[in-house]
Protein backbone atom coordinates (compact mmCIF):
# COMPACT_ATOMS: atom_id res chain seq x y z
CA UNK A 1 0.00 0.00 0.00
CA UNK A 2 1.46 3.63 -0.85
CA UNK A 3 2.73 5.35 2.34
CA UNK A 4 0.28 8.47 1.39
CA UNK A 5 -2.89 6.77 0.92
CA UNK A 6 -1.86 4.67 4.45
CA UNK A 7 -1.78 8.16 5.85
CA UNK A 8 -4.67 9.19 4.94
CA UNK A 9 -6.38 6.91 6.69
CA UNK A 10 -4.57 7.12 9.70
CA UNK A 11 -5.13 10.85 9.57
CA UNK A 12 -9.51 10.21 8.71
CA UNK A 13 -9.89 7.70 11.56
CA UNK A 14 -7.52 9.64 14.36
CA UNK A 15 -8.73 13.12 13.12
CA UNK A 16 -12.61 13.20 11.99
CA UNK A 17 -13.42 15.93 13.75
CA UNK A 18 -10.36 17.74 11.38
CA UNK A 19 -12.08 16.24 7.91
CA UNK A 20 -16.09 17.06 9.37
CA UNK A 21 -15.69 20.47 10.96
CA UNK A 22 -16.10 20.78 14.39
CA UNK A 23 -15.68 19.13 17.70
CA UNK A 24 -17.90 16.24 18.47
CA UNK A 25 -20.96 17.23 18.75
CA UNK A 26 -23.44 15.67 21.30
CA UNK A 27 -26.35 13.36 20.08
CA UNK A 28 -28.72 16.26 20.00
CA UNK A 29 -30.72 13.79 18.10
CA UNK A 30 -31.98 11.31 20.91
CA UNK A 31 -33.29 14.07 23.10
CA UNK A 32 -37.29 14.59 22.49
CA UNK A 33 -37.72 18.25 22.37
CA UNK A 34 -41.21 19.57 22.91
CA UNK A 35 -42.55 22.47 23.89
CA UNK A 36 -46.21 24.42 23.86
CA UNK A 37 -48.04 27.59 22.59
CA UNK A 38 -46.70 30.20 24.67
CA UNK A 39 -45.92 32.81 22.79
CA UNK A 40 -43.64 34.93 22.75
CA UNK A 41 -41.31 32.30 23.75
CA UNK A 42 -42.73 29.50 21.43
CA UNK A 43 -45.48 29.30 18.86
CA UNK A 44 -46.49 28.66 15.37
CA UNK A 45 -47.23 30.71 12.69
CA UNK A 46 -48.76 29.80 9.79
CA UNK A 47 -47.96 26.39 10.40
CA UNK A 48 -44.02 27.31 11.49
CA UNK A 49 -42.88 26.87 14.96
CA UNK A 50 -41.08 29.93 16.08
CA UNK A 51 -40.45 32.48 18.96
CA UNK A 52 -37.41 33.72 21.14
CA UNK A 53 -36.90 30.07 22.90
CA UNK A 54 -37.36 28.26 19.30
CA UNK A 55 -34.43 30.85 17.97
CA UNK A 56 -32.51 30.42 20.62
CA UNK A 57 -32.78 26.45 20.39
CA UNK A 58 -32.25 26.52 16.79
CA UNK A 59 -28.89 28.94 17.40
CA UNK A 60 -27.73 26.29 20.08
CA UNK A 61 -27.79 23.24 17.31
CA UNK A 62 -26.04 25.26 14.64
CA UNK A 63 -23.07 25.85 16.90
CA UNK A 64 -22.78 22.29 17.99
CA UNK A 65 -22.44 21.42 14.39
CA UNK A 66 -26.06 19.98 14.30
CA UNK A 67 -27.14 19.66 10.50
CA UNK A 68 -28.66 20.21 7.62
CA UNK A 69 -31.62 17.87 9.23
CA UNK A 70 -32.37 19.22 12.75
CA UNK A 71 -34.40 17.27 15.40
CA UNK A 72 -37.72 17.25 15.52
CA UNK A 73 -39.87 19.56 18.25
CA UNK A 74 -43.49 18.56 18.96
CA UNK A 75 -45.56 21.14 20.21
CA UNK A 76 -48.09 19.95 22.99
CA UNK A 77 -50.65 20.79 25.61
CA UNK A 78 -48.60 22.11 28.18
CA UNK A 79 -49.53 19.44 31.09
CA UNK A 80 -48.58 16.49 28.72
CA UNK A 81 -45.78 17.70 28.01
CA UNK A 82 -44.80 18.15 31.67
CA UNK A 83 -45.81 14.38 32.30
CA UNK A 84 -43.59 13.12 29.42
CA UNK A 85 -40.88 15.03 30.15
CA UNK A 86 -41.46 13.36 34.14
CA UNK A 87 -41.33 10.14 32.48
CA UNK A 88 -38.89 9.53 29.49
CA UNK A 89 -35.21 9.47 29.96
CA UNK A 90 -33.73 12.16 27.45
CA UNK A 91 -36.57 14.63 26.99
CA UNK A 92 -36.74 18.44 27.01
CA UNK A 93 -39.53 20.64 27.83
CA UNK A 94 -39.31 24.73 26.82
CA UNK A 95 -39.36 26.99 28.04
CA UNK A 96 -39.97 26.35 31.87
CA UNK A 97 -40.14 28.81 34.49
CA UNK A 98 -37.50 27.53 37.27
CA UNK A 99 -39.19 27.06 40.82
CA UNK A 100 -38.22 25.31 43.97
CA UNK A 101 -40.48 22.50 43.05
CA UNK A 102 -39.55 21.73 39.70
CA UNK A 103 -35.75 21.57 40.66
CA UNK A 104 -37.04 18.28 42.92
CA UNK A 105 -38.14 16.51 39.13
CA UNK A 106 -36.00 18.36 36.37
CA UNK A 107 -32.61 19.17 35.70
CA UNK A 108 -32.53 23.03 33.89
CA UNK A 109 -30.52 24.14 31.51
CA UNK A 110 -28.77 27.31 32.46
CA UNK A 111 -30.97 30.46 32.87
CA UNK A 112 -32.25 31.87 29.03
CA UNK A 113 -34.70 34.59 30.36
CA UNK A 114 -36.30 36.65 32.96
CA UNK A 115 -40.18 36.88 33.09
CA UNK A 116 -42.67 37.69 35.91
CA UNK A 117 -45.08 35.84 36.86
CA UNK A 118 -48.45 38.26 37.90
CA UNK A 119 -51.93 38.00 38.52
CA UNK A 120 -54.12 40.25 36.05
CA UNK A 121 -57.77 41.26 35.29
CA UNK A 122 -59.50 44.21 33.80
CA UNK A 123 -59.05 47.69 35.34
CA UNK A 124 -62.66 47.99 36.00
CA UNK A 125 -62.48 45.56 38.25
CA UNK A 126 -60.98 47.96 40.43
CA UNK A 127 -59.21 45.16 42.33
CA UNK A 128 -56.81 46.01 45.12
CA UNK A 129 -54.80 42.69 46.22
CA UNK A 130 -52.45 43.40 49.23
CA UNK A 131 -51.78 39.90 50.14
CA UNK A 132 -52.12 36.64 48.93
CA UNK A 133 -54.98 35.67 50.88
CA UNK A 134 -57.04 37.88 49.15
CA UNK A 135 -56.79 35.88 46.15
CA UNK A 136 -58.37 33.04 47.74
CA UNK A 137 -61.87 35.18 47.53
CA UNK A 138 -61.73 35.82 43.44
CA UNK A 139 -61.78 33.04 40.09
CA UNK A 140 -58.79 32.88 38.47
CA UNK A 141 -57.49 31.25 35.67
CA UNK A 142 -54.89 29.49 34.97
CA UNK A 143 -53.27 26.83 32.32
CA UNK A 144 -52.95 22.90 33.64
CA UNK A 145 -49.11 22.49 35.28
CA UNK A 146 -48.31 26.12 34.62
CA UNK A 147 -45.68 27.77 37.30
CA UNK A 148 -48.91 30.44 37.82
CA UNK A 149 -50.97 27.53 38.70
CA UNK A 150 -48.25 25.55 41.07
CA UNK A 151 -47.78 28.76 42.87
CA UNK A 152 -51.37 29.06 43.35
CA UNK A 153 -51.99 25.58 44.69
CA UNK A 154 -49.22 25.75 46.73
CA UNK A 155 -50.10 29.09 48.63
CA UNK A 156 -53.76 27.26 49.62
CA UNK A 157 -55.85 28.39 46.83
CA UNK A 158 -58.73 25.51 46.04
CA UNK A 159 -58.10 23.86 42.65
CA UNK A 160 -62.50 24.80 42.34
CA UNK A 161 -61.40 28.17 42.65
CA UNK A 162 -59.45 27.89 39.76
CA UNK A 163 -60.43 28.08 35.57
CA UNK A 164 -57.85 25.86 34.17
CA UNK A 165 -57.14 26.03 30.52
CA UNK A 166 -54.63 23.97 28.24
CA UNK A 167 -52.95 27.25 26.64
CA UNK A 168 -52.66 30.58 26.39
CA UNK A 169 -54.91 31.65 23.68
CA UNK A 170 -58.19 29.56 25.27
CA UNK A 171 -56.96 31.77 29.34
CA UNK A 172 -56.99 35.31 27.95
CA UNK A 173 -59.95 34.73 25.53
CA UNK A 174 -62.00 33.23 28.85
CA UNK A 175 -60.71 36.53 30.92
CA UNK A 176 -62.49 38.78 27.92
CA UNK A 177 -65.59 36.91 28.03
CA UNK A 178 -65.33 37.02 31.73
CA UNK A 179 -65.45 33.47 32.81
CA UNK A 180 -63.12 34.49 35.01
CA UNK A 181 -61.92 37.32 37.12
CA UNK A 182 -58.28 37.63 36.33
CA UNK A 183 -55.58 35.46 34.93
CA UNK A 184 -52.16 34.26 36.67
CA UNK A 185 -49.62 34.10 34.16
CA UNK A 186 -46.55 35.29 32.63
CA UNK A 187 -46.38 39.18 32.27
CA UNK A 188 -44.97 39.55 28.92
CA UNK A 189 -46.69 36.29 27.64
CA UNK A 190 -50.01 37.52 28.54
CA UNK A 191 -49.96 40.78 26.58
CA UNK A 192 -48.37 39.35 23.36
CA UNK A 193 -51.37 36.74 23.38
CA UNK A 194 -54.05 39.68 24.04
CA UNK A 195 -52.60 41.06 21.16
CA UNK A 196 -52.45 38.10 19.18
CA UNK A 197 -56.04 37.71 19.81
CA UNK A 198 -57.16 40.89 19.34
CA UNK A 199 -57.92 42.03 23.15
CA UNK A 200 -56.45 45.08 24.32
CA UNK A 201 -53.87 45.02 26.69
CA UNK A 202 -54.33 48.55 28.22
CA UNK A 203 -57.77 47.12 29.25
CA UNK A 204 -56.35 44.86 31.44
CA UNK A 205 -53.25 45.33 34.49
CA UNK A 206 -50.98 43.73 37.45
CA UNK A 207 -53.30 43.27 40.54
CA UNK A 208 -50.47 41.38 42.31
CA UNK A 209 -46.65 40.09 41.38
CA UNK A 210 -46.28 36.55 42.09
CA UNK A 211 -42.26 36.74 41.62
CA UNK A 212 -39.60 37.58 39.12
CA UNK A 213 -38.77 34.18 37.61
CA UNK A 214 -36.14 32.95 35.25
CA UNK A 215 -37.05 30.84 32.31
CA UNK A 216 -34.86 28.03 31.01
CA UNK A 217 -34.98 24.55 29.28
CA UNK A 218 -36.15 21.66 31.48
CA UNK A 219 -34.62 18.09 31.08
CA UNK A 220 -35.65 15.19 32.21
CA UNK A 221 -33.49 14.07 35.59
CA UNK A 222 -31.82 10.82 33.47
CA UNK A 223 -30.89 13.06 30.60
CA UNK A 224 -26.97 12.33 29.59
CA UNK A 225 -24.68 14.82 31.80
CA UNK A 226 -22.59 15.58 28.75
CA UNK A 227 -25.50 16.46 26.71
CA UNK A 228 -26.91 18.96 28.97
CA UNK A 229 -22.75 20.08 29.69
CA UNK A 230 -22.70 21.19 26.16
CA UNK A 231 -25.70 22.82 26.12
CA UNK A 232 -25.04 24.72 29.11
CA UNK A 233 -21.42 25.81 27.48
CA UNK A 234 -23.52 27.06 24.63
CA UNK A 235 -25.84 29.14 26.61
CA UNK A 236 -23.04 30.92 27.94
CA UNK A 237 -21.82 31.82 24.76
CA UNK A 238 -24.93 32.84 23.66
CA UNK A 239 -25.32 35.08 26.38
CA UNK A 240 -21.45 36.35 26.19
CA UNK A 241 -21.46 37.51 22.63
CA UNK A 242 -25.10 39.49 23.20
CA UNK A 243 -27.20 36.55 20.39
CA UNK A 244 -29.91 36.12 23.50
CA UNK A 245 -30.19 39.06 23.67
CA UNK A 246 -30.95 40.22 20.19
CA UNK A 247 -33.13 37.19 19.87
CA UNK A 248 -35.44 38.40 22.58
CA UNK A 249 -35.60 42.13 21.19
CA UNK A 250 -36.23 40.76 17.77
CA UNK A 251 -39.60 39.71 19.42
CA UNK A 252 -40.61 41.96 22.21
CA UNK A 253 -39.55 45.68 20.56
């Protein structure tokens, strides 16, 4: 055999991350991504699935070398969702709000976002909340497994005291037809679906803040450690060179 051509193969199975590009990349692949319609963080349009979280996914494969097919993301009532990703090793749900509770059940990605979740209803409701017992007196609604919901439940409020929906587009169109007296949800969420849906925002405000959360993507506790590693490294990047950033303002100017 010619001493070149024995080389080359020395050099393609040493080196193949020299003849294909870039670094390993991590099996991306095996994960099952899903997420919901909660826009502006994820939704479709017209049949595509976009919004800042989708971006911001999408921008994570194409720098781990992830391509020209990408994985598929199914987009699902919220609580299913949250039971598969309970369930099956190697799933992600996005974008979750991080909370106490969660951390016992998921492992998160680093941090992607900042969003509060509130309580609102109509300003002619004239509402004025000082405490959280007070919302124990009014019907609000919420969607199924939400983080507005948990917190809810878990500060005493009676599940029959609660309108539970399975998105965000069925909760703010059952707040304008009043089947309900206010809404607890994200902030920023909220008032891109009003608009979406043609209900005006400036009809509606905060009665009470529930907290500042951040919003991330949730993985399912037996997830591979180097998967999520490389993700996390990725993140930071993102953050670091200011793409998160122009992702979210791309959406929310």
């Amino acid at each position: 055999m010619p001493r070149s051509f024995s080389m080359a193969i020395v050099l393609i199975s040493i080196f193949p991350a020299l003849i294909f590009g870039q670094e390993s990349s991590p099996d991306f692949q095996k994960i099952r991504w899903m997420t919901e319609e909660y826009a502006p963080y994820n939704y479709t349009e017209r049949g595509i699935l976009k919004g800042i979280s989708v971006d911001i996914l999408n921008e994570i494969w194409k720098r781990s070398g992830i391509g020209p097919k990408k994985p598929d993301i199914e987009v699902l009532p919220w609580a299913r969702g949250y039971m598969y990703l309970k369930n099956e090793k190697n799933s992600c749900l996005f974008s979750m709000g991080i909370t106490e509770e969660r951390k016992k059940h998921f492992i998160f990605s680093n941090p992607i976002l900042s969003n509060n979740n509130v309580i609102i209803a109509k300003k002619s409701k004239k509402y004025k909340i000082d405490s959280i017992n007070e919302l124990k007196n009014i019907i609000i609604g919420t969607v199924r497994e939400d983080a507005g919901e948990q917190f809810l439940v878990s500060a005493g409020c009676q599940m029959d005291k609660l309108e539970r929906s399975s998105s965000a587009e069925t909760l703010v169109r059952k707040l304008a037809m009043g089947r309900m007296d206010a809404i607890s949800y994200g902030e920023d969420t909220a008032a891109y679906n009003m608009k979406l849906y043609g209900i005006d925002p400036n009809q509606y405000e905060v009665i009470y803040l529930i907290n500042k959360s951040e919003t991330a993507f949730g993985f399912n506790k037996d997830t591979e450690p180097e998967i999520i590693a490389r993700f996390n490294k990725t993140i930071d990047d993102l953050k670091k060179d200011g793409t998160i950033e122009r992702i979210r303002e791309k959406y929310l100017r």
